[in-house]
C-alpha atoms as a PDB file:
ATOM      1  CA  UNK A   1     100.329 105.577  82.730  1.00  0.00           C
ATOM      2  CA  UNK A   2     101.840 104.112  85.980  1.00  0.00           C
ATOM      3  CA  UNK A   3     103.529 106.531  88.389  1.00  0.00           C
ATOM      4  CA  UNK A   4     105.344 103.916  90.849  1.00  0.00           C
ATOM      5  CA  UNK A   5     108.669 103.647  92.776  1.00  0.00           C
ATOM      6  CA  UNK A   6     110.804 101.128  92.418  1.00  0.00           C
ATOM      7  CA  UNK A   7     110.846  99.556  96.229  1.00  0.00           C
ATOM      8  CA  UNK A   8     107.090  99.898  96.883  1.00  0.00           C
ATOM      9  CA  UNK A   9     105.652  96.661  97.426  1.00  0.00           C
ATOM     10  CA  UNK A  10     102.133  97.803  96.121  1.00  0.00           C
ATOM     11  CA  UNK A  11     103.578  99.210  92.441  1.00  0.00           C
ATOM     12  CA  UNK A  12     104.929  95.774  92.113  1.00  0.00           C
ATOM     13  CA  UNK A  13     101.574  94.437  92.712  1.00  0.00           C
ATOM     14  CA  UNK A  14      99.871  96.927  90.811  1.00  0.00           C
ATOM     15  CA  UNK A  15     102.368  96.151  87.801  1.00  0.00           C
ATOM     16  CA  UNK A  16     101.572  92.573  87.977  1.00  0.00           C
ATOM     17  CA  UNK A  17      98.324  92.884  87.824  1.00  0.00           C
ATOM     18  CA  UNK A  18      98.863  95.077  84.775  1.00  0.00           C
ATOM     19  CA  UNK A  19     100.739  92.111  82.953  1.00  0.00           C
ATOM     20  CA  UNK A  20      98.524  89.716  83.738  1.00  0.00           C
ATOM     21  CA  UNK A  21      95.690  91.491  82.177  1.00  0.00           C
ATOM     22  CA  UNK A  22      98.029  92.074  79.199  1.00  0.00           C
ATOM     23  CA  UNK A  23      97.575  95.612  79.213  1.00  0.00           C
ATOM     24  CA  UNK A  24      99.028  97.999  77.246  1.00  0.00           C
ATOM     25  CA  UNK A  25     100.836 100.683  79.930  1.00  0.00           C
ATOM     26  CA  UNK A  26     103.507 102.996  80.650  1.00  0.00           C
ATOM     27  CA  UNK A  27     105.454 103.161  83.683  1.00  0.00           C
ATOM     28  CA  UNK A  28     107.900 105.628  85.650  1.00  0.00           C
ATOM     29  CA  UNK A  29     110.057 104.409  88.269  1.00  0.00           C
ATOM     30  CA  UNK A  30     109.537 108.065  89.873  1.00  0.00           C
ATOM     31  CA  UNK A  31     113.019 107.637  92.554  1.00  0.00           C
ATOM     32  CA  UNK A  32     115.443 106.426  89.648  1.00  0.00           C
ATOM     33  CA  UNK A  33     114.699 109.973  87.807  1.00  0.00           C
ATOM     34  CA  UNK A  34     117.207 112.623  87.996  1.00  0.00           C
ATOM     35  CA  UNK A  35     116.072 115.619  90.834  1.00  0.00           C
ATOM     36  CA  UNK A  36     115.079 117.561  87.828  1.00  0.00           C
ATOM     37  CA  UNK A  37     113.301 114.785  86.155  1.00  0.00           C
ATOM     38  CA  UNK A  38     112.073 114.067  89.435  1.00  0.00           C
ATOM     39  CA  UNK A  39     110.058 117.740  90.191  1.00  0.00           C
ATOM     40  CA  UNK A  40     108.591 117.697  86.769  1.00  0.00           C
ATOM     41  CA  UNK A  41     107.113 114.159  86.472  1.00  0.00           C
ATOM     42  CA  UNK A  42     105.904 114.848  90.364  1.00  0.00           C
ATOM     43  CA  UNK A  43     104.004 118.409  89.448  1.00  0.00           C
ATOM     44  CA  UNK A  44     102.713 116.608  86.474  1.00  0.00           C
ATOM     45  CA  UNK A  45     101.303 113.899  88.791  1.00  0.00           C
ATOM     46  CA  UNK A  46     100.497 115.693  91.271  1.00  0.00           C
ATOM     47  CA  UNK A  47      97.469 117.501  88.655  1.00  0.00           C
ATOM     48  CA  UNK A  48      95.626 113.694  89.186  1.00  0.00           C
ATOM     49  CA  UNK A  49      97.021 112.685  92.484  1.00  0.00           C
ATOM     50  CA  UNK A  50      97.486 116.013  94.530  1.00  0.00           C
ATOM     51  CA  UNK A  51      98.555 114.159  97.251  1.00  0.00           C
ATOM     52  CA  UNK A  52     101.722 112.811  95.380  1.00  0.00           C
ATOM     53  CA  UNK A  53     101.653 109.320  96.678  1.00  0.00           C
ATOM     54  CA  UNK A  54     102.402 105.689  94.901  1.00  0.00           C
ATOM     55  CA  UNK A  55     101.090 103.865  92.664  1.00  0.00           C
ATOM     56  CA  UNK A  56      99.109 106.099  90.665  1.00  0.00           C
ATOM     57  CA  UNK A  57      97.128 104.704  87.829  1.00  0.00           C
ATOM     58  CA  UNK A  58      95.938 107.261  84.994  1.00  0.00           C
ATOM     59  CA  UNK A  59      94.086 105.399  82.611  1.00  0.00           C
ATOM     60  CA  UNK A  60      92.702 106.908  79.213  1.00  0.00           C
ATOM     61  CA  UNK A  61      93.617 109.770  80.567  1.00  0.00           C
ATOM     62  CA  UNK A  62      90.778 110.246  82.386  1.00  0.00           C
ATOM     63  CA  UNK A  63      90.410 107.505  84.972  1.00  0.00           C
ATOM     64  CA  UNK A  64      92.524 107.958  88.363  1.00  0.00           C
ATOM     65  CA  UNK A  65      92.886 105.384  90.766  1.00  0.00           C
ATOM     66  CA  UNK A  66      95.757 105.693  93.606  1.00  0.00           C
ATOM     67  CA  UNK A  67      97.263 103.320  95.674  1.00  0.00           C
ATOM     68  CA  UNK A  68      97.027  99.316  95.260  1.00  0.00           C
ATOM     69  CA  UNK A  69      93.294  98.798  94.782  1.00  0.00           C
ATOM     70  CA  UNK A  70      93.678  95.982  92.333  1.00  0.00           C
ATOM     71  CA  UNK A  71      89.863  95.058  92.373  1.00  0.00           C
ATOM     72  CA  UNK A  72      89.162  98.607  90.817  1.00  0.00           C
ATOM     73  CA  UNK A  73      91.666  98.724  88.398  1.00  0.00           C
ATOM     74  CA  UNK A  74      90.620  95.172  87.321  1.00  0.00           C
ATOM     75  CA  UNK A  75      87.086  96.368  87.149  1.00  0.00           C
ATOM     76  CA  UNK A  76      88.450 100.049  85.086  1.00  0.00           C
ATOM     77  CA  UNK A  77      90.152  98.045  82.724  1.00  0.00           C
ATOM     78  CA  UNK A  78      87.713  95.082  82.279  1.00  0.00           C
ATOM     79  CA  UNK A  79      84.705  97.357  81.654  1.00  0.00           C
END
């Protein structure tokens, strides 16, 4: 699951990297929710990523990896 927003530069790049890899992956576009859609998706995030910021990776629900750190999701996903 990929928490992003659709303007940031580094959820693009963390999306691409996602294709590329031909992952399997969901995705939120976090700022094109509705306000109420908006506070619930963000206190759900915010039980990985208390610090609420973008991109945020879960994967397998158990693996967290925030911000653009394409190397380590490569690495997650390739292991």
């Amino acid at each position: 699951m990929l928490y992003a927003l659709s303007t940031c530069i580094h959820c693009k790049q963390t999306r691409k990297l996602l294709d590329e890899l031909k992952v399997a992956y969901d995705y939120l576009y976090v700022d094109q929710l509705s306000r109420s859609e908006m506070d619930e998706v963000l206190k759900e995030m915010e039980k990985v990523n208390p610090r609420g910021s973008f991109p945020t990776l879960v994967i397998n629900n158990n693996k967290v990896i925030v911000g653009s750190r394409l190397d380590e999701i490569r690495e997650a996903l390739l292991s």
